[in-house]
C-alpha atoms as a PDB file:
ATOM      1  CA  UNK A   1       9.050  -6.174   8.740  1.00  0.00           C
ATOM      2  CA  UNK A   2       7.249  -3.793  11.129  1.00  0.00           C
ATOM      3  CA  UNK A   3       4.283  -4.743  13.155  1.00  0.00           C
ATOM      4  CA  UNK A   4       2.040  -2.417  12.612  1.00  0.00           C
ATOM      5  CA  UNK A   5      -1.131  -2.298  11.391  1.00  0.00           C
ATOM      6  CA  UNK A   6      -0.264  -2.224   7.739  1.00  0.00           C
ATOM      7  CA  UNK A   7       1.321  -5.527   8.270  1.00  0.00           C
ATOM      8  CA  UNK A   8      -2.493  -6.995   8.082  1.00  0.00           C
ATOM      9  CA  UNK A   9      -4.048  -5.302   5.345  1.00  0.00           C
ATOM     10  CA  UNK A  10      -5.347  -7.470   2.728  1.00  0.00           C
ATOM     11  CA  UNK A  11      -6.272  -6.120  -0.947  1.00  0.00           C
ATOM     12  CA  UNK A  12      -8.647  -8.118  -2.633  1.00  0.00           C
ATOM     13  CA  UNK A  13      -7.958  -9.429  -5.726  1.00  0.00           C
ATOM     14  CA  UNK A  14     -10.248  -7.680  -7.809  1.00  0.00           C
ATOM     15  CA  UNK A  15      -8.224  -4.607  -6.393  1.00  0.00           C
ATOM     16  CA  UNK A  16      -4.939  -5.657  -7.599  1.00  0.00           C
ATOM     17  CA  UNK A  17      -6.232  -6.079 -10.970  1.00  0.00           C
ATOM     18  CA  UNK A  18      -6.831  -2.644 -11.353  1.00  0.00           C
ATOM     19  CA  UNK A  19      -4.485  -0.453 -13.645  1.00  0.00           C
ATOM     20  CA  UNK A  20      -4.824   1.992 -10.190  1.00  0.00           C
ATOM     21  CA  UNK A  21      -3.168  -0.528  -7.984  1.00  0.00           C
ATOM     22  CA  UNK A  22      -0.458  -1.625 -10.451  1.00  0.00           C
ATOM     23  CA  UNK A  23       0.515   2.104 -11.412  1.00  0.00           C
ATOM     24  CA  UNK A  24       0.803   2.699  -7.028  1.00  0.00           C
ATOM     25  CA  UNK A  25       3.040  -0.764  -7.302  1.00  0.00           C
ATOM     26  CA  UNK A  26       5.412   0.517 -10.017  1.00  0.00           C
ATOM     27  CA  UNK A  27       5.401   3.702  -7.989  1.00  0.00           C
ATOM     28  CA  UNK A  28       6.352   2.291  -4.684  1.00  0.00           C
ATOM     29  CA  UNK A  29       8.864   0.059  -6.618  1.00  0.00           C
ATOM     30  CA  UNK A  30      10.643   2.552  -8.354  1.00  0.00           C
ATOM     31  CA  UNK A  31      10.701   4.618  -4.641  1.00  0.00           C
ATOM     32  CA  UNK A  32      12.206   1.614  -2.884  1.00  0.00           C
ATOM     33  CA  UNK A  33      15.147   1.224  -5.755  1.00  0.00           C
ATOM     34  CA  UNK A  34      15.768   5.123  -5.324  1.00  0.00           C
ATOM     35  CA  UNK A  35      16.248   5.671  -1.430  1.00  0.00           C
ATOM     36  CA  UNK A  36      18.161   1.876  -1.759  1.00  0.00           C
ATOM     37  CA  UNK A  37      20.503   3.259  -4.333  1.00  0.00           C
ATOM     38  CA  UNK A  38      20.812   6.926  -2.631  1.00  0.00           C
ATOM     39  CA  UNK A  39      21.316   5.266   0.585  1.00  0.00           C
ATOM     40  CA  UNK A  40      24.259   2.886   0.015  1.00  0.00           C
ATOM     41  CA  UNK A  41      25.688   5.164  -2.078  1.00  0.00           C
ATOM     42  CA  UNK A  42      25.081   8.432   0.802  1.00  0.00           C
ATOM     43  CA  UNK A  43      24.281  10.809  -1.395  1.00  0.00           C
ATOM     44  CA  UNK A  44      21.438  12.302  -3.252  1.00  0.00           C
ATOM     45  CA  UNK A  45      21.708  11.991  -6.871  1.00  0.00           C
ATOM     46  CA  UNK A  46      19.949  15.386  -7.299  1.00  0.00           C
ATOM     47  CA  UNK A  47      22.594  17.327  -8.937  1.00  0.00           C
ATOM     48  CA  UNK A  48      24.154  14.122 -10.564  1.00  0.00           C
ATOM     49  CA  UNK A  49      20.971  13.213 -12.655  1.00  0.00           C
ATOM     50  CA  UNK A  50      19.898  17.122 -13.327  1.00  0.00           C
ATOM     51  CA  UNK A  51      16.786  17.139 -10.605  1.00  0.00           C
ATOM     52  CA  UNK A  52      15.355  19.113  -7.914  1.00  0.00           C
ATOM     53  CA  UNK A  53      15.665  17.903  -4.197  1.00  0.00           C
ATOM     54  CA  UNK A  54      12.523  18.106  -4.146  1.00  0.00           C
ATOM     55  CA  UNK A  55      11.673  15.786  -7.679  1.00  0.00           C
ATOM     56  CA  UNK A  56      14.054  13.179  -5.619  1.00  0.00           C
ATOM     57  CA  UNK A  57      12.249  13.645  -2.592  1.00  0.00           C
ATOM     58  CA  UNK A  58       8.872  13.193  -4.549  1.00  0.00           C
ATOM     59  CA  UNK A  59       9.795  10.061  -6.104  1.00  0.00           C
ATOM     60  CA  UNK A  60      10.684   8.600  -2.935  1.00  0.00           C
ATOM     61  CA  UNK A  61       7.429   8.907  -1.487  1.00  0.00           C
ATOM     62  CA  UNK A  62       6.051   7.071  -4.444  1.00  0.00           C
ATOM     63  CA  UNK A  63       4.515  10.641  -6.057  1.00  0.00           C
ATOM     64  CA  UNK A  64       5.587  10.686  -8.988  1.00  0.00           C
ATOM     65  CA  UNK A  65       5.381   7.768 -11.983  1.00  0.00           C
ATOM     66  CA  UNK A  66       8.252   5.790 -13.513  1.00  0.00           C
ATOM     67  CA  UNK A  67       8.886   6.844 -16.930  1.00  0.00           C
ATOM     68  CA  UNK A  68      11.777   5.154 -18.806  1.00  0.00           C
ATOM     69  CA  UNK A  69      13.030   8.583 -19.376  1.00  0.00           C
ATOM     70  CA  UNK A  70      13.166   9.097 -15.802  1.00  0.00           C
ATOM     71  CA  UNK A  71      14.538   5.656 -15.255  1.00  0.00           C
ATOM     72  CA  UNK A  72      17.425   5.949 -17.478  1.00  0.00           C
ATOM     73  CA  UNK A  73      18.390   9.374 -15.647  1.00  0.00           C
ATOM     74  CA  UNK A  74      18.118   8.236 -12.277  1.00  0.00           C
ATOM     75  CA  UNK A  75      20.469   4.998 -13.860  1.00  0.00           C
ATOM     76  CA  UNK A  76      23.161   7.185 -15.304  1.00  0.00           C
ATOM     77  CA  UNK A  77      23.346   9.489 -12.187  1.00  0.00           C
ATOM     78  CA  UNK A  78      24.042   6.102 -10.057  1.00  0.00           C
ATOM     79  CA  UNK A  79      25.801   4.548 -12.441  1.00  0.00           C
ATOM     80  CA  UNK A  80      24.309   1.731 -12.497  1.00  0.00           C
ATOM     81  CA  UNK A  81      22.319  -0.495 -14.062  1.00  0.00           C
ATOM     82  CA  UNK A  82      18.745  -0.967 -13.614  1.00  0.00           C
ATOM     83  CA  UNK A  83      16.571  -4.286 -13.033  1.00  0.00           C
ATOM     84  CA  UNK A  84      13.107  -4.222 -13.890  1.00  0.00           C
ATOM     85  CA  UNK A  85      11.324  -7.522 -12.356  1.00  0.00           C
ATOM     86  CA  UNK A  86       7.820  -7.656 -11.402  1.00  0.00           C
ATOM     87  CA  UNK A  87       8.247 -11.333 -10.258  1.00  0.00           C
ATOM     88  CA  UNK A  88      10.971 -10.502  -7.508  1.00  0.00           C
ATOM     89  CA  UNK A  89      11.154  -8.453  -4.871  1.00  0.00           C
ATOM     90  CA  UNK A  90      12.579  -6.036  -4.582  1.00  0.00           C
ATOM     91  CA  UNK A  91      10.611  -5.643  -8.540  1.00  0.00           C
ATOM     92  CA  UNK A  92      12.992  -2.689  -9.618  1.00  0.00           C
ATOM     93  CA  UNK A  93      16.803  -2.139  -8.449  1.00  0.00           C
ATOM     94  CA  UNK A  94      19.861   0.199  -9.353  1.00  0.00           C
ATOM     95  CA  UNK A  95      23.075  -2.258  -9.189  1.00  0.00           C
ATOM     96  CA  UNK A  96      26.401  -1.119  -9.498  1.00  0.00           C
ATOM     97  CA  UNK A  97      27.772  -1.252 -12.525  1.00  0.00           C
ATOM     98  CA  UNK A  98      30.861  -4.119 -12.205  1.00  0.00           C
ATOM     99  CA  UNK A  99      34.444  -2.726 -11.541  1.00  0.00           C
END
């Protein structure tokens, strides 16, 4: 983990109660499973899944929000299967489907 400043940032709990903070989670989760995916894989799954560089781009920097629509494109362009676990980390994955 880096040691930055963001390393010490605490949210309160009142904050992470708010449908604000867990819409930013599902956000940043469905980012992380993305560039994961995209990166083991080394490629972009733009043309694959029927999106715009720039739609990939924006979903890995957490801008736009995971719709199951969304999610099942992203799956089928990686095929793969998709994990959706708010009690793990990572809380959202792409995992290849088996051979």
């Amino acid at each position: 983990m880096s040691s930055g400043y963001h390393t010490r940032w605490v949210v309160p709990e009142e904050h992470r109660e708010s449908e604000e903070y867990r819409a930013a989670g599902r956000r940043m989760a469905l980012a992380e499973a993305v560039y994961a995916r995209r990166s083991a894989l080394g490629w972009t799954p733009a043309e694959r899944a029927g999106l715009a560089a720039e739609t990939v781009e924006s979903i890995e920097e957490s801008g736009i929000d995971p719709t199951l629509p969304l999610i099942e494109l992203l799956a089928a362009a990686f095929d793969s299967t998709v994990r959706i676990d708010p009690s793990h980390e990572p809380a959202m994955r792409f995992e290849a489907h088996a051979a």
